[in-house]
C-alpha atoms as a PDB file:
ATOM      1  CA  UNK A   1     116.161  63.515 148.793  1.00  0.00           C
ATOM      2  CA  UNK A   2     118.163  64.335 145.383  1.00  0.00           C
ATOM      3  CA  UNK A   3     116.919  60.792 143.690  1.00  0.00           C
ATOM      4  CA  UNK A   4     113.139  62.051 143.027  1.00  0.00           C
ATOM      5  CA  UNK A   5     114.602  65.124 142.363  1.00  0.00           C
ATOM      6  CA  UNK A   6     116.752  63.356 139.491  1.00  0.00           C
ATOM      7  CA  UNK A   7     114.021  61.060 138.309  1.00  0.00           C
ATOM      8  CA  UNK A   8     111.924  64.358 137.748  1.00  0.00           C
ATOM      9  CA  UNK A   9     114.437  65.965 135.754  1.00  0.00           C
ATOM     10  CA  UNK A  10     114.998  62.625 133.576  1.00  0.00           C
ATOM     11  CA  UNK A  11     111.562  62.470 132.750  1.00  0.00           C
ATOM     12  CA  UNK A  12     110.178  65.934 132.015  1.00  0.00           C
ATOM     13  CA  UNK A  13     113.527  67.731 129.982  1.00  0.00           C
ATOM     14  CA  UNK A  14     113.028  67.270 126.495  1.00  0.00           C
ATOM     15  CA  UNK A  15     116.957  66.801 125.733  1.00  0.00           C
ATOM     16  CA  UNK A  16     116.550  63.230 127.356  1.00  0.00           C
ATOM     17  CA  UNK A  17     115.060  61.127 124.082  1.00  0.00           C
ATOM     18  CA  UNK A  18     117.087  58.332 124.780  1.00  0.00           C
ATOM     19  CA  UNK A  19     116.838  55.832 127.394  1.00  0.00           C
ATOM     20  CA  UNK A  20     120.972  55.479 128.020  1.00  0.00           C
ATOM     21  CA  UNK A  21     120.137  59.318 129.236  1.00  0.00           C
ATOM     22  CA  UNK A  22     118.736  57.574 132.659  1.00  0.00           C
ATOM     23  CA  UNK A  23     122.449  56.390 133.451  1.00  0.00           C
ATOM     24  CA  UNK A  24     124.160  59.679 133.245  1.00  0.00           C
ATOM     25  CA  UNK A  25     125.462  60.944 136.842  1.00  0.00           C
ATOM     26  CA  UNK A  26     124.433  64.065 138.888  1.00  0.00           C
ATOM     27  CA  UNK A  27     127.301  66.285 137.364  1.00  0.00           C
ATOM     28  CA  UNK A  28     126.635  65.221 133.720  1.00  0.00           C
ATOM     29  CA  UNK A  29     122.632  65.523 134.434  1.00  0.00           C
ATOM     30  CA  UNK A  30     123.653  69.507 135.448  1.00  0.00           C
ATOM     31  CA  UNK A  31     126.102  69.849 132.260  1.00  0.00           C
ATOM     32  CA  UNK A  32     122.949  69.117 130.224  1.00  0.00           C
ATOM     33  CA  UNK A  33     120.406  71.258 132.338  1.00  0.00           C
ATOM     34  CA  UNK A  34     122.721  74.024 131.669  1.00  0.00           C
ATOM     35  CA  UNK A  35     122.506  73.720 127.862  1.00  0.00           C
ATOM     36  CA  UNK A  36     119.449  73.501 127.943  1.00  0.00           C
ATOM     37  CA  UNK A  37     118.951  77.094 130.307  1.00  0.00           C
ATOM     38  CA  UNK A  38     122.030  78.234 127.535  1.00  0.00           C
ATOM     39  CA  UNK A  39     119.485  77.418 124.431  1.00  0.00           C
ATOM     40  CA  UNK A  40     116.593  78.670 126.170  1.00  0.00           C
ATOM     41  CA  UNK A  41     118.360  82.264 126.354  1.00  0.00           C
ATOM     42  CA  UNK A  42     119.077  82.509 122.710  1.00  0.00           C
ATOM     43  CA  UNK A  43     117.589  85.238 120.330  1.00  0.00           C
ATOM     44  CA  UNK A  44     116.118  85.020 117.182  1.00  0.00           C
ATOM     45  CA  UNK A  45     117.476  88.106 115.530  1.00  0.00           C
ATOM     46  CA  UNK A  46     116.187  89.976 112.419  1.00  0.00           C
ATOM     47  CA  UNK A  47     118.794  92.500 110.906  1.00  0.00           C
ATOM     48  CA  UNK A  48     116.969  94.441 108.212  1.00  0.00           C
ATOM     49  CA  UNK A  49     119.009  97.004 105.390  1.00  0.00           C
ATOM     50  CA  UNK A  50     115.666  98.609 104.399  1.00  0.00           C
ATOM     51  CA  UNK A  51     113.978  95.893 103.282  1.00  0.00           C
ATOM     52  CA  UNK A  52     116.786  93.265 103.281  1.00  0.00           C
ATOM     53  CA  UNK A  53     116.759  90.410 105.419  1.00  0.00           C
ATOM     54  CA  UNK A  54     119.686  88.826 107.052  1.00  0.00           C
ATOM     55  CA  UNK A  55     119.242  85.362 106.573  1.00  0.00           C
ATOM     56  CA  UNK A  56     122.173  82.526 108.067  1.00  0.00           C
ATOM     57  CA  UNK A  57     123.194  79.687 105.567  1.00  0.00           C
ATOM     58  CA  UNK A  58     122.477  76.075 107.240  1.00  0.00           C
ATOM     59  CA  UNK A  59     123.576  73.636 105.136  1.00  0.00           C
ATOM     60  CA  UNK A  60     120.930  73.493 102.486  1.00  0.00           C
ATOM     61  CA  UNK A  61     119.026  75.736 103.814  1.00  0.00           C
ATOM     62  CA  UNK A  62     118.286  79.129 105.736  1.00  0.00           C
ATOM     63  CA  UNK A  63     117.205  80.451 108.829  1.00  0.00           C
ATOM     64  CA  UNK A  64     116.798  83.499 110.561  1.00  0.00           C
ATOM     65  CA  UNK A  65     120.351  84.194 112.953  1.00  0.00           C
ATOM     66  CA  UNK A  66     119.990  82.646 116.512  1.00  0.00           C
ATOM     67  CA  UNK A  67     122.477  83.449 119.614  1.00  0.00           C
ATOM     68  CA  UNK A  68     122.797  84.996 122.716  1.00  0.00           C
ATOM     69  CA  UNK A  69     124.367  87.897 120.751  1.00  0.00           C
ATOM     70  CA  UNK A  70     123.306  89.573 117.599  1.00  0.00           C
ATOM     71  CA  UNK A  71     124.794  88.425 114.212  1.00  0.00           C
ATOM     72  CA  UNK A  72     126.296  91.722 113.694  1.00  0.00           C
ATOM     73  CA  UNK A  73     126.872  94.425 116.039  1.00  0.00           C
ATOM     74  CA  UNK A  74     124.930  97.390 115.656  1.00  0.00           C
ATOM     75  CA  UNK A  75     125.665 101.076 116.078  1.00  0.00           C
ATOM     76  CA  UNK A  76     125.569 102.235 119.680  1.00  0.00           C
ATOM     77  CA  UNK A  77     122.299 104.408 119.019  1.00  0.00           C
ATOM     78  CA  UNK A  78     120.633 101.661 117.459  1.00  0.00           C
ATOM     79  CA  UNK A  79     116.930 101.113 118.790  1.00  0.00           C
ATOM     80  CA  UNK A  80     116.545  97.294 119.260  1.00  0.00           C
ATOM     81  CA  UNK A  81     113.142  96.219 119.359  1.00  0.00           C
ATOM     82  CA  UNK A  82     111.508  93.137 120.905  1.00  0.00           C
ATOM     83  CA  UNK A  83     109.143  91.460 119.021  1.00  0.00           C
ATOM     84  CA  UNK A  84     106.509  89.205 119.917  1.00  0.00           C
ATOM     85  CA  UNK A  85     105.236  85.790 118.582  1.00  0.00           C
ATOM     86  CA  UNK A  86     102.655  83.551 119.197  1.00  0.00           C
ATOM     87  CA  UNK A  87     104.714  80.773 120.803  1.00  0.00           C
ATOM     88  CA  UNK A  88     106.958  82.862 122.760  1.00  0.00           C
ATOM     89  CA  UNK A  89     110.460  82.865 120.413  1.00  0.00           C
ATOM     90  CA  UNK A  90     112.505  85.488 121.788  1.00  0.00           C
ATOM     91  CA  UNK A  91     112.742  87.686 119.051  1.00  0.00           C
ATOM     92  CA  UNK A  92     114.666  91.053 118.455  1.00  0.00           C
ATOM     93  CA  UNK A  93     114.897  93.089 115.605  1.00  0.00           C
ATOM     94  CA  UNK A  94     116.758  96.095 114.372  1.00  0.00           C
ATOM     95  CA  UNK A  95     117.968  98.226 111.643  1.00  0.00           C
ATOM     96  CA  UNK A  96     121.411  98.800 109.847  1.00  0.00           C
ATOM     97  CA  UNK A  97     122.438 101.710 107.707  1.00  0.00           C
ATOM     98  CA  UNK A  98     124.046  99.242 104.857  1.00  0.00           C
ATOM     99  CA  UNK A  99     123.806  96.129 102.944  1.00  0.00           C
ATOM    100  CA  UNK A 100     125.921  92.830 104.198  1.00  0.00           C
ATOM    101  CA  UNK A 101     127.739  91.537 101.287  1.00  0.00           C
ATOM    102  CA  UNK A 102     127.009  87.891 101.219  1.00  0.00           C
ATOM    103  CA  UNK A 103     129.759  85.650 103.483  1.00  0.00           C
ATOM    104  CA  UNK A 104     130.172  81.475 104.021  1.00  0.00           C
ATOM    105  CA  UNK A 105     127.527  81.923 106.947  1.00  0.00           C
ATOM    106  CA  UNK A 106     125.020  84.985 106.070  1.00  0.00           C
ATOM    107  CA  UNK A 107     123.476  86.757 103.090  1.00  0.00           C
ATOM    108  CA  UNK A 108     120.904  89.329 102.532  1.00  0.00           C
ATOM    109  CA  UNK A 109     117.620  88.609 100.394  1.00  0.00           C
ATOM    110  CA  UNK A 110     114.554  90.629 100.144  1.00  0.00           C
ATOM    111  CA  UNK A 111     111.230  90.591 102.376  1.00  0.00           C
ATOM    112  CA  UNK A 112     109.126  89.052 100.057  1.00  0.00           C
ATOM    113  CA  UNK A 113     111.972  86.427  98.532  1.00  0.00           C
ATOM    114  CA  UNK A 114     112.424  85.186 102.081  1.00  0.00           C
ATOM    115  CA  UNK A 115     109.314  83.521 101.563  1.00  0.00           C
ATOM    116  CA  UNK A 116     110.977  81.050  99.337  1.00  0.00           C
ATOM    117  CA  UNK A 117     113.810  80.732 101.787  1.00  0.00           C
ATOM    118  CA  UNK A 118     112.616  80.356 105.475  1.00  0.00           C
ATOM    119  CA  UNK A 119     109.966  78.366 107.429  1.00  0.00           C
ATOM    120  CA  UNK A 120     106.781  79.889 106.860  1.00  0.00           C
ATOM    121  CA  UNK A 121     106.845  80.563 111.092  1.00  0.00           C
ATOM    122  CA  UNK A 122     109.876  82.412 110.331  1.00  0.00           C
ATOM    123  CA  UNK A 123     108.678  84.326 107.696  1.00  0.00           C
ATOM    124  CA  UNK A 124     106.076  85.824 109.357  1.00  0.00           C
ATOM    125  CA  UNK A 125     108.121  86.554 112.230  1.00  0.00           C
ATOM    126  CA  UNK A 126     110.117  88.369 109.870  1.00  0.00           C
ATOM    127  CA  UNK A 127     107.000  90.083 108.308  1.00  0.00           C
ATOM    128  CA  UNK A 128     106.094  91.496 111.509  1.00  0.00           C
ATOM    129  CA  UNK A 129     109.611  93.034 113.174  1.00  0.00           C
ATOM    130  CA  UNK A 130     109.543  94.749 109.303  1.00  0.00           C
ATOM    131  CA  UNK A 131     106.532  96.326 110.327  1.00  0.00           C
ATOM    132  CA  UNK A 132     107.630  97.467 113.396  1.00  0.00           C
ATOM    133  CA  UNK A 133     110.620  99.182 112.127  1.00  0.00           C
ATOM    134  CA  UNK A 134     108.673 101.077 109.527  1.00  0.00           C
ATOM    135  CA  UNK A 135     106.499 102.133 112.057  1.00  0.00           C
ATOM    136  CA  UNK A 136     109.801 102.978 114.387  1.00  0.00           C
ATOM    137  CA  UNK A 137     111.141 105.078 111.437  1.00  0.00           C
ATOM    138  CA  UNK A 138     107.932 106.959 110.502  1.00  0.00           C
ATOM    139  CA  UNK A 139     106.787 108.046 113.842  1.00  0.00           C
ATOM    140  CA  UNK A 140     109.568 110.050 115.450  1.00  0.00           C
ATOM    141  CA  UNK A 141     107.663 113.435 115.899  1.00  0.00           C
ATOM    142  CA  UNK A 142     103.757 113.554 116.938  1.00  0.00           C
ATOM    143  CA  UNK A 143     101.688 114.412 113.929  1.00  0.00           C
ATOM    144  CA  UNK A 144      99.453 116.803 115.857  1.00  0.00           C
ATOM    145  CA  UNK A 145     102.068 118.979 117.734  1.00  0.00           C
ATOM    146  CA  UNK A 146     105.346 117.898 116.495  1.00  0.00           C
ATOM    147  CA  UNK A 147     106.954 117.284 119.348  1.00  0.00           C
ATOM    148  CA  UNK A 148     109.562 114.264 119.873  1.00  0.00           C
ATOM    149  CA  UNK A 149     107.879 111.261 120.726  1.00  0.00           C
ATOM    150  CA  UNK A 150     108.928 108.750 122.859  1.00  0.00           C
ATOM    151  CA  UNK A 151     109.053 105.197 123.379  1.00  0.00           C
ATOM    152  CA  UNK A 152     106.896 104.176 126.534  1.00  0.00           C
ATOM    153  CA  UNK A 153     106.149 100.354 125.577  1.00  0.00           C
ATOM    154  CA  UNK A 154     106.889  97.982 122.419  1.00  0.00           C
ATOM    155  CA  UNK A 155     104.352  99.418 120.014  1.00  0.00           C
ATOM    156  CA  UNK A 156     103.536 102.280 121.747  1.00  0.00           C
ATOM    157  CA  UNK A 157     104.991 105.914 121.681  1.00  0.00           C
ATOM    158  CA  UNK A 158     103.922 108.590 123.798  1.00  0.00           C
ATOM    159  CA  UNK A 159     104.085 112.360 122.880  1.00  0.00           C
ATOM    160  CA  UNK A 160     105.758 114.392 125.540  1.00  0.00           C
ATOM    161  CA  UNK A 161     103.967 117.167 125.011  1.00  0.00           C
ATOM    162  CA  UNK A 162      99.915 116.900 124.268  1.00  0.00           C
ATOM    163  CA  UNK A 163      99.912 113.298 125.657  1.00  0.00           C
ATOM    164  CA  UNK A 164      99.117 111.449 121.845  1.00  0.00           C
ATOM    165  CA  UNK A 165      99.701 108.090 121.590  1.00  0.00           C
ATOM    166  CA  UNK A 166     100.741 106.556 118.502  1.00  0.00           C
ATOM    167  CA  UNK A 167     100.667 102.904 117.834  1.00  0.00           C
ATOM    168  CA  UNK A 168     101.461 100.720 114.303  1.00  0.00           C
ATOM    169  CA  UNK A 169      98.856 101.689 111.889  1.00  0.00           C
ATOM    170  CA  UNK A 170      97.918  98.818 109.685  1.00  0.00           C
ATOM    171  CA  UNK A 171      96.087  99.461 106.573  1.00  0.00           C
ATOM    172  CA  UNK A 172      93.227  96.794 105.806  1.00  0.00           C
ATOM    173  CA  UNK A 173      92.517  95.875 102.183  1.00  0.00           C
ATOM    174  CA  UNK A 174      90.211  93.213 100.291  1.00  0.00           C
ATOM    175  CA  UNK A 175      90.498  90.612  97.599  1.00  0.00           C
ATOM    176  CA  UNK A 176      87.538  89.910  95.904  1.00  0.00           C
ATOM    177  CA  UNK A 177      87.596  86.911  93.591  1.00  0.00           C
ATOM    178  CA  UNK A 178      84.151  87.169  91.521  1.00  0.00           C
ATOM    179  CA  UNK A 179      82.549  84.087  89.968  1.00  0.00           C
ATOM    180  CA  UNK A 180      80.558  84.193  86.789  1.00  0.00           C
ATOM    181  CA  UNK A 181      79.015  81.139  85.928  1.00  0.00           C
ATOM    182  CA  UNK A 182      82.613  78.891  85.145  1.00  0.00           C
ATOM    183  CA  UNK A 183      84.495  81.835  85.199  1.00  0.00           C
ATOM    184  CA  UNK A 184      86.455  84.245  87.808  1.00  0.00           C
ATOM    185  CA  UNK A 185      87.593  87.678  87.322  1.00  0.00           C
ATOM    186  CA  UNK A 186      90.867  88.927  87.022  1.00  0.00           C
ATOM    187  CA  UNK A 187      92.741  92.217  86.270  1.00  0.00           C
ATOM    188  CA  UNK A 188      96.021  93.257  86.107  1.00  0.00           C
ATOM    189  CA  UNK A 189      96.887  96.608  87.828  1.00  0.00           C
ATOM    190  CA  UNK A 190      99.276  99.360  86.811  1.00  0.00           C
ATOM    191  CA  UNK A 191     101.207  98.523  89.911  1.00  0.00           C
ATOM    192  CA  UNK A 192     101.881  95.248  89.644  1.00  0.00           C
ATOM    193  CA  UNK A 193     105.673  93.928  89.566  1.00  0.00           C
ATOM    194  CA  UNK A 194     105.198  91.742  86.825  1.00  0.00           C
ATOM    195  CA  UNK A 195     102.757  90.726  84.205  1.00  0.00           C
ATOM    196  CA  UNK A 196     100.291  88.143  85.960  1.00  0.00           C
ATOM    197  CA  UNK A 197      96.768  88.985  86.819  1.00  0.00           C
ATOM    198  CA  UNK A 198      95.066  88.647  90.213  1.00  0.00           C
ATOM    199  CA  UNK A 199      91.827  90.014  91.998  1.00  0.00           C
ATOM    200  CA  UNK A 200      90.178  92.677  92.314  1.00  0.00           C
ATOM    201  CA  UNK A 201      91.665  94.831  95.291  1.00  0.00           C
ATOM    202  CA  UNK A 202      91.390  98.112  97.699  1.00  0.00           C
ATOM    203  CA  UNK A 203      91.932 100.012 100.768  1.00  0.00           C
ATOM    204  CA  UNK A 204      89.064  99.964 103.629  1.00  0.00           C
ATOM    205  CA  UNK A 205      87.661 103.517 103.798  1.00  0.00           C
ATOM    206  CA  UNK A 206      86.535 104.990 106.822  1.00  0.00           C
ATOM    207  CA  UNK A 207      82.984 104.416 108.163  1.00  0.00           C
ATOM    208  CA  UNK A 208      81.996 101.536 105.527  1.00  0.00           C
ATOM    209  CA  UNK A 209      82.082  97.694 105.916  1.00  0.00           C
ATOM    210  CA  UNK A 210      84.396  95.155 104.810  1.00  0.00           C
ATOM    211  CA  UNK A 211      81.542  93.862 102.309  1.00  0.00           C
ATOM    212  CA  UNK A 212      80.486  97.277 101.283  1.00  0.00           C
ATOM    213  CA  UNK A 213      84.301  97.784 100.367  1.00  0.00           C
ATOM    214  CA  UNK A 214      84.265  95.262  98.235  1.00  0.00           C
ATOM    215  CA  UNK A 215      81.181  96.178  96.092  1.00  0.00           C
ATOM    216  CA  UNK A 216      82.367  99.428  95.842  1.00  0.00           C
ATOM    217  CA  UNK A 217      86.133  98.484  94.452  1.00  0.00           C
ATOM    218  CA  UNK A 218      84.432  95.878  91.935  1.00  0.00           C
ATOM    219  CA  UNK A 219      82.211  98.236  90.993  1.00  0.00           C
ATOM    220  CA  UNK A 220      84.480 101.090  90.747  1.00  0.00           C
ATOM    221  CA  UNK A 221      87.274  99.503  89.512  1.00  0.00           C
ATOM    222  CA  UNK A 222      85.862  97.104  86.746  1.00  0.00           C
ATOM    223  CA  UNK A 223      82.080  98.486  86.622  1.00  0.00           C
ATOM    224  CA  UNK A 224      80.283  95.363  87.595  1.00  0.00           C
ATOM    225  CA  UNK A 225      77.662  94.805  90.112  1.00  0.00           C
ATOM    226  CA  UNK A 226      78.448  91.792  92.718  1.00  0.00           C
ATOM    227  CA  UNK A 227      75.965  89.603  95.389  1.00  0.00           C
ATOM    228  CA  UNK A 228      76.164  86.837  97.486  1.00  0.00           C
ATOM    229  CA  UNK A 229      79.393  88.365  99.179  1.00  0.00           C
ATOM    230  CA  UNK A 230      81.056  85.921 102.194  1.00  0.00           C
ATOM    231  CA  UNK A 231      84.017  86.029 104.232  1.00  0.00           C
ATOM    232  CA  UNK A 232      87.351  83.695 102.852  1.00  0.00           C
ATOM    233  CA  UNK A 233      90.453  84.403 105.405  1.00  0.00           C
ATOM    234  CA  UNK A 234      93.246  87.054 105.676  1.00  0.00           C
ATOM    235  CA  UNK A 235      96.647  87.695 105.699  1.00  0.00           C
ATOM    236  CA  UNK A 236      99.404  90.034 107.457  1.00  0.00           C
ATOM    237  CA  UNK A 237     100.884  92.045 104.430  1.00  0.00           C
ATOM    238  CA  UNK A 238     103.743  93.380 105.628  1.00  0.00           C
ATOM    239  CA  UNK A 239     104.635  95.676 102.060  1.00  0.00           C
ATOM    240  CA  UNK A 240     105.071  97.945 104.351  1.00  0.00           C
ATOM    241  CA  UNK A 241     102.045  97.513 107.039  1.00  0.00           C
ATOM    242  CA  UNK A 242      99.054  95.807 105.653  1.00  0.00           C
ATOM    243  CA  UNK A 243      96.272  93.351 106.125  1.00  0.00           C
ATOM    244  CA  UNK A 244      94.691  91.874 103.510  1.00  0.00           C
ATOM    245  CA  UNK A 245      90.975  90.519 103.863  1.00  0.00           C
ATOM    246  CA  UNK A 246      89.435  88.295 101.031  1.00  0.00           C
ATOM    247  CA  UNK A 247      85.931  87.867  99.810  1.00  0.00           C
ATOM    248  CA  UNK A 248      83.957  85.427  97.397  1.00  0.00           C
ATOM    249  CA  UNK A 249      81.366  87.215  95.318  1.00  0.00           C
ATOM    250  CA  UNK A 250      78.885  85.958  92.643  1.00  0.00           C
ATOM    251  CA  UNK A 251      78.511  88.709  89.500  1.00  0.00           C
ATOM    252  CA  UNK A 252      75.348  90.165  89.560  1.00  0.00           C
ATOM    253  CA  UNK A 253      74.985  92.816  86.634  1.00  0.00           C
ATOM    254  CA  UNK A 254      77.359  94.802  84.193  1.00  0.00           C
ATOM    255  CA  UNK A 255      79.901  95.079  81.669  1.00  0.00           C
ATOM    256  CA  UNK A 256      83.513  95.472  82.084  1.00  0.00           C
ATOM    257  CA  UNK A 257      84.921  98.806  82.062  1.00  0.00           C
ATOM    258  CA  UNK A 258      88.096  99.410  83.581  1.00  0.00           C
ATOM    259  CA  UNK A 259      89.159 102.455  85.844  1.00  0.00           C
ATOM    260  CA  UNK A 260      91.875 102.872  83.518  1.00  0.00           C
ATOM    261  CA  UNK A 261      94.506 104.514  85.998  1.00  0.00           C
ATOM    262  CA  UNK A 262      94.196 101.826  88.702  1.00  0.00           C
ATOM    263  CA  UNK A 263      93.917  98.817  86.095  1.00  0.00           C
ATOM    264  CA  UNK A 264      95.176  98.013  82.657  1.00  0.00           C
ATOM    265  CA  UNK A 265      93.379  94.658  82.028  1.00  0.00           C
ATOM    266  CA  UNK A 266      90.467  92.724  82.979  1.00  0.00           C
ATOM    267  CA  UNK A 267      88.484  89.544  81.831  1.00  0.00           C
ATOM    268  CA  UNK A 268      86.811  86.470  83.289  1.00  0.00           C
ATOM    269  CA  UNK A 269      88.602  83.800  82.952  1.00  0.00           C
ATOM    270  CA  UNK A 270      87.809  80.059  83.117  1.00  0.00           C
ATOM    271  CA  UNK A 271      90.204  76.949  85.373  1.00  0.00           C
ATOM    272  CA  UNK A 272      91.450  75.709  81.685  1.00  0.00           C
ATOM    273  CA  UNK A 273      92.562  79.128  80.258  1.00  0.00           C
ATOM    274  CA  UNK A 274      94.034  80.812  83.057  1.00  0.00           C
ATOM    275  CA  UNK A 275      97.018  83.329  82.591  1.00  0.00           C
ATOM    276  CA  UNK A 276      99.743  83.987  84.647  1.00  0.00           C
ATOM    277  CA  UNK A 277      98.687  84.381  88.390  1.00  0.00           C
ATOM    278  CA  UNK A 278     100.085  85.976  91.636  1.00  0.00           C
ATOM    279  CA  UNK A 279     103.018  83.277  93.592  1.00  0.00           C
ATOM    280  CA  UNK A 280     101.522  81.116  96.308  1.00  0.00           C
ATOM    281  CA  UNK A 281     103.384  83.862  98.947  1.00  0.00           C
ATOM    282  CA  UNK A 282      99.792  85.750  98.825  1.00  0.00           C
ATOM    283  CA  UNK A 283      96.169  85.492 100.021  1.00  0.00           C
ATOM    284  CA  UNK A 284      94.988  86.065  96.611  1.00  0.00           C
ATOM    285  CA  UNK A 285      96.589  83.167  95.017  1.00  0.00           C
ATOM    286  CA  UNK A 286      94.981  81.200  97.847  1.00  0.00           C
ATOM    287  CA  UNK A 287      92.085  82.163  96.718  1.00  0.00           C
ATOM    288  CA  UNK A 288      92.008  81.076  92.864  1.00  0.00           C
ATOM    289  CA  UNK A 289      94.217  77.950  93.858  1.00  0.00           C
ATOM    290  CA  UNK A 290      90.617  77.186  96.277  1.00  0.00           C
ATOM    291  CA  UNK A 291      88.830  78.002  93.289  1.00  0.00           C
ATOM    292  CA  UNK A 292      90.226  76.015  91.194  1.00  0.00           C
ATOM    293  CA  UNK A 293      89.770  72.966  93.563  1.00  0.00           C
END
């Protein structure tokens, strides 16, 4: 009875790419199986300082740290959280109360640099466990009673007391990239690390659309009237909790005339004269890079 058993095992592990794998013997056919079990079990971990990210050196390249144990062993009272991905990595995260001075195997980079670093799987991986620990960190008492909260299920704390549940909030902005004629606009705003230019952005407010948002932050932000408004994709932005929703728009009516404490500059500008513009990391450069063509 054990040969079918064998030939099933041969022919349906994916360690066995090579066909000298259909002489090995019964014990070195278990060896194998038991790697296998031995990689299954390991743990993607990411260690945040803030928002620093532990990455492991791999040659010439990075990864997040993977083993049955974490990188670096936390503080007794540490919270580790599970976090979960759409093709099932097992995934924990947690935080540490210092930055890791940079060693042979690991080093410490921020959030948004890790972009440049890891696969993009691994980077939104990343994007999401950073979520989850702000939301950890900023909802330890129930904002209607005060009470302690605690943790019932992943993303989910209960409070003892009145029964309120809190889960991650996530904070939904647009992009709006407005065409006139040959032309898109863009702005640069007060807050911006740096001095390119990108779209036209802002928060969701309550009871309105997605669309009507975006008319209204043109049209408060810059002054201009906008039509012809369609869906373009989204993004998780995880600076801290964020998703960002962009929008094509056609300029209807107006002249520029910038809400001076959200923006300091704003012009349309055409493919051949563009200025500096936001790295390929974000939705918005997307967006203009589509544009473009």
């Amino acid at each position: 009875m054990r040969k079918p058993i064998i030939k099933v095992l041969l022919f349906t592990t994916n360690i066995f790419h090579s066909i000298h794998f259909l002489f090995l013997t019964l014990p070195q056919i278990i060896q194998n199986l038991r790697k296998m079990e031995s990689a299954i079990g390991e743990i993607q971990w990411l260690v945040f300082f803030n928002d620093q990210l532990l990455l492991e050196k791999q040659k010439d390249a990075y990864t997040l740290p993977w083993g049955e144990q974490p990188p670096i062993t936390p503080e007794s009272n540490t919270i580790i959280h599970d976090i979960t991905t759409p093709k099932g990595v097992l995934c924990k995260a947690f935080s540490i109360d210092r930055e890791i001075d940079e060693t042979e195997q690991y080093l410490m980079t921020g959030l948004r640099a890790s972009y440049e670093y890891l696969p993009y799987s691994q980077y939104q991986i990343a994007g999401k466990a950073h979520e989850i620990l702000h939301w950890d960190k900023n909802s330890n008492f129930c904002p209607a009673c005060g009470t302690p909260t605690e943790k019932r299920e992943p993303i989910m704390k209960k409070c003892p007391n009145c029964g309120n549940e809190l889960y991650p909030a996530i904070s939904t902005a647009i992009l709006a990239l407005v065409r006139k004629e040959d032309s898109i606009l863009l702005v640069h705003a007060r807050n911006f690390r740096g001095t390119f230019k990108s779209l036209v952005a802002g928060f969701l407010e309550t009871g309105e659309t997605l669309e009507e948002c975006v008319a209204r932050e043109v049209l408060e932000e810059t002054g201009l009237k906008v039509k012809n408004i369609t869906y373009f994709g989204n993004q998780a932005w995880p600076y801290p909790s964020g998703l960002m929703v962009g929008f094509i728009a056609d300029y209807e009516s107006g002249e520029i005339v910038l809400q001076e404490e959200e923006l300091s500059e704003g012009a349309f500008y055409t493919k051949d004269n563009l200025p500096e513009i936001p790295r390929k990391l974000s939705l918005a450069r997307k967006m203009i890079d589509w544009w473009v063509g």
